[in-house]
Structure formats: structure tokens, C-alpha cells
Protein backbone atom coordinates (compact mmCIF):
# COMPACT_ATOMS: atom_id res chain seq x y z
CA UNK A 1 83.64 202.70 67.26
CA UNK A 2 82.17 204.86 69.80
CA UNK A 3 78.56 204.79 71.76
CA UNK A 4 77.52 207.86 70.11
CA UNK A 5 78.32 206.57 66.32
CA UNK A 6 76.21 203.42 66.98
CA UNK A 7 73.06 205.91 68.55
CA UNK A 8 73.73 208.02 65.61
CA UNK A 9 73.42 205.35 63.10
CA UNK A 10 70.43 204.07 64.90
CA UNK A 11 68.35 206.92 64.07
CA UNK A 12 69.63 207.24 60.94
CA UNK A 13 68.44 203.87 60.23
CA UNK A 14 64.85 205.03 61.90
CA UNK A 15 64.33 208.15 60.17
CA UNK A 16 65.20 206.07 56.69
CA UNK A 17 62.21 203.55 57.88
CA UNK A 18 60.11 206.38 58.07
CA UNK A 19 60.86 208.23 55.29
CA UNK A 20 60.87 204.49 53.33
CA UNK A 21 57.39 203.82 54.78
CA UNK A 22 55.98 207.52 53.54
CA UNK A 23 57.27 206.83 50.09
CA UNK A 24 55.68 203.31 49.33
CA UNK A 25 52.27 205.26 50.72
CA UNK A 26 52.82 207.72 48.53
CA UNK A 27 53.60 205.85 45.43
CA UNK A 28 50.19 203.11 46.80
CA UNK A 29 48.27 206.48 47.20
CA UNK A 30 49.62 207.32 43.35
CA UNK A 31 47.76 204.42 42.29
CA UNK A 32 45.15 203.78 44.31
CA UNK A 33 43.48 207.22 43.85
CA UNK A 34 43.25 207.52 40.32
CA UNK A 35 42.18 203.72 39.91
CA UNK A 36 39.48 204.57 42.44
CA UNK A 37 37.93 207.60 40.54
CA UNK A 38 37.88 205.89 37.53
CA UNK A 39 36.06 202.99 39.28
CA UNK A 40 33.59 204.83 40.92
CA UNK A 41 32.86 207.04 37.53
CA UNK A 42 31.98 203.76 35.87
CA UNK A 43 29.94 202.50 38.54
CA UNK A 44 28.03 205.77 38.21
CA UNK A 45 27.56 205.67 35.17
CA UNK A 46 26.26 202.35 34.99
CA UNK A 47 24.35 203.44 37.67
CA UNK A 48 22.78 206.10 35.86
CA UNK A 49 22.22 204.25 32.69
CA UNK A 50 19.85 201.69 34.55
CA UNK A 51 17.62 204.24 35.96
CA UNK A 52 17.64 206.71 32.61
CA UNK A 53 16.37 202.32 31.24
CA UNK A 54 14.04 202.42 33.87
CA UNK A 55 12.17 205.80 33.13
CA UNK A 56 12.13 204.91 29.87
CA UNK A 57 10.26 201.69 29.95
CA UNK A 58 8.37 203.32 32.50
CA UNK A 59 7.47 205.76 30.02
CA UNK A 60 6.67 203.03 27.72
CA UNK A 61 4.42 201.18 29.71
CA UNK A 62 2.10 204.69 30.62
CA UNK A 63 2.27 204.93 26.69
CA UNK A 64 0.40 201.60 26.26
CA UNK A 65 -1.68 201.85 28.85
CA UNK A 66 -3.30 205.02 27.25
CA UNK A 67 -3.01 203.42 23.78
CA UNK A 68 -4.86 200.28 24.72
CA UNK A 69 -7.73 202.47 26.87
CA UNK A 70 -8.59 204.47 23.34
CA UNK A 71 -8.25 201.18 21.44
CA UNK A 72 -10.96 199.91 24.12
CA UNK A 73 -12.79 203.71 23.43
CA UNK A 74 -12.53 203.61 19.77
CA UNK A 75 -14.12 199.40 19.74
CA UNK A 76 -16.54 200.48 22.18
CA UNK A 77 -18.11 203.28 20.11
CA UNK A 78 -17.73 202.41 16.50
CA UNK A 79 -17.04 198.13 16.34
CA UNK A 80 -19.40 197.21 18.92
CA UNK A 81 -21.77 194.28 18.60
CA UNK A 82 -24.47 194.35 16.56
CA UNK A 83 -27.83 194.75 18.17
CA UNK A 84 -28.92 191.52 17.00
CA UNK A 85 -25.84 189.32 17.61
CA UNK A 86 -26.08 186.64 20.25
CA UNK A 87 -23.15 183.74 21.01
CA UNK A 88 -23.25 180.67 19.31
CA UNK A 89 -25.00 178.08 21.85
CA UNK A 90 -22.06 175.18 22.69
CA UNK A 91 -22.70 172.25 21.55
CA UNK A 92 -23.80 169.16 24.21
CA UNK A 93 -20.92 166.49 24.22
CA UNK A 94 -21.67 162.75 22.76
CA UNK A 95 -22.41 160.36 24.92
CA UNK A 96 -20.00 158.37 25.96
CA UNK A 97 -18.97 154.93 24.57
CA UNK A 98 -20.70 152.11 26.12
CA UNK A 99 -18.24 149.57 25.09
CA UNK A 100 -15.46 151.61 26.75
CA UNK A 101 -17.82 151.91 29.81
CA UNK A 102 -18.37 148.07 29.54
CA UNK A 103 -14.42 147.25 29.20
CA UNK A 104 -13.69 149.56 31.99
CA UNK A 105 -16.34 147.68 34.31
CA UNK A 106 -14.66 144.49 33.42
CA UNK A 107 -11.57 145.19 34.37
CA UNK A 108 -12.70 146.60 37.21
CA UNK A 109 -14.08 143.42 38.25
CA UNK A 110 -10.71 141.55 37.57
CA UNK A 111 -8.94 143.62 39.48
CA UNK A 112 -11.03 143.63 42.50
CA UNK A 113 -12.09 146.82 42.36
CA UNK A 114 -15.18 148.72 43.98
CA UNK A 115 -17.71 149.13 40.20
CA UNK A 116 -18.05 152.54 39.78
């Protein structure tokens, strides 16, 4: 065996590494890429369905705003109050229990509390 058999084989063996290396990125490439677009198409179109959801209830809302301004319009002209209504006055609240207010000074006292 000979120097120039071992160089040989040496760079045989290199230029194999290389050529090794290139394949396994080409076959990662080979399934990278495609997996890639196909994520990226999804995303998008997820993407694009939440805004096209978005405009839509956007939409939706602007349509009930308007609806409930002409429901206001339409009870303002025509259901209105009559000219004669007024509010029912409220009526004034009982007094409050003097036995309860009695109790609750006695216990106050007991307790050693300032009477209220």
C-alpha cells in the first residue's frame, strides 16, 4: 500500500461526506418544504376566516345600532306618553319596629357598646 492509494482514498472518503451531507438536505428539504406550505396555507386561512368573522359581526353590530335608533324614532313619534300621564308617586317606607329598635339598644348596652 502506497502514499498515494491512502491520499486517494482519503478524498474519496471526503467527496462521499459531501455528496452524503447534500443528499440528507435534499431529502430534509423534500419534506420540509411541502410540510411548510401546507402549514402556512392553513394558518392563512384561519387567518382569513377570523377577520371575514370580524367584518361580519362588525356588520352586525352597525345593523343594530340603526335598528334600535328607528325603534327609538318609531316610540318617539307614535307610542309616546300620553299628555296626561305622570309617574306613580313611591310610596314612604313604614316606620321602623320599635321593639327591634328597643332589642337592638339592649344589647347594645350588654355588650358595652356606644347607644346609637
Amino acid at each position: 500500500m502506497s502514499t498515494g492509494d491512502f491520499v486517494s482514498r482519503s478524498d474519496s472518503e471526503e467527496s462521499m461526506r459531501i455528496l452524503w451531507t447534500a443528499a440528507k438536505l435534499v431529502i430534509a428539504l423534500a419534506i420540509v418544504v411541502p410540510i411548510s406550505i401546507i402549514a402556512l396555507g392553513l394558518t392563512l386561512g384561519l387567518f382569513g376566516a377570523v377577520i371575514g368573522l370580524a367584518f361580519v359581526a362588525l356588520r352586525l353590530a352597525v345593523l343594530g345600532l340603526i335598528a334600535y335608533g328607528l325603534f327609538r324614532l318609531v316610540v318617539g313619534r307614535v307610542g309616546g306618553r300620553a299628555s296626561g300621564a305622570h309617574a306613580e308617586a313611591t310610596p314612604e317606607l313604614p316606620l321602623p319596629d320599635p321593639h327591634y329598635e328597643a332589642a337592638m339598644r339592649e344589647l347594645d348596652r350588654e355588650l358595652g357598646r356606644i347607644p346609637r
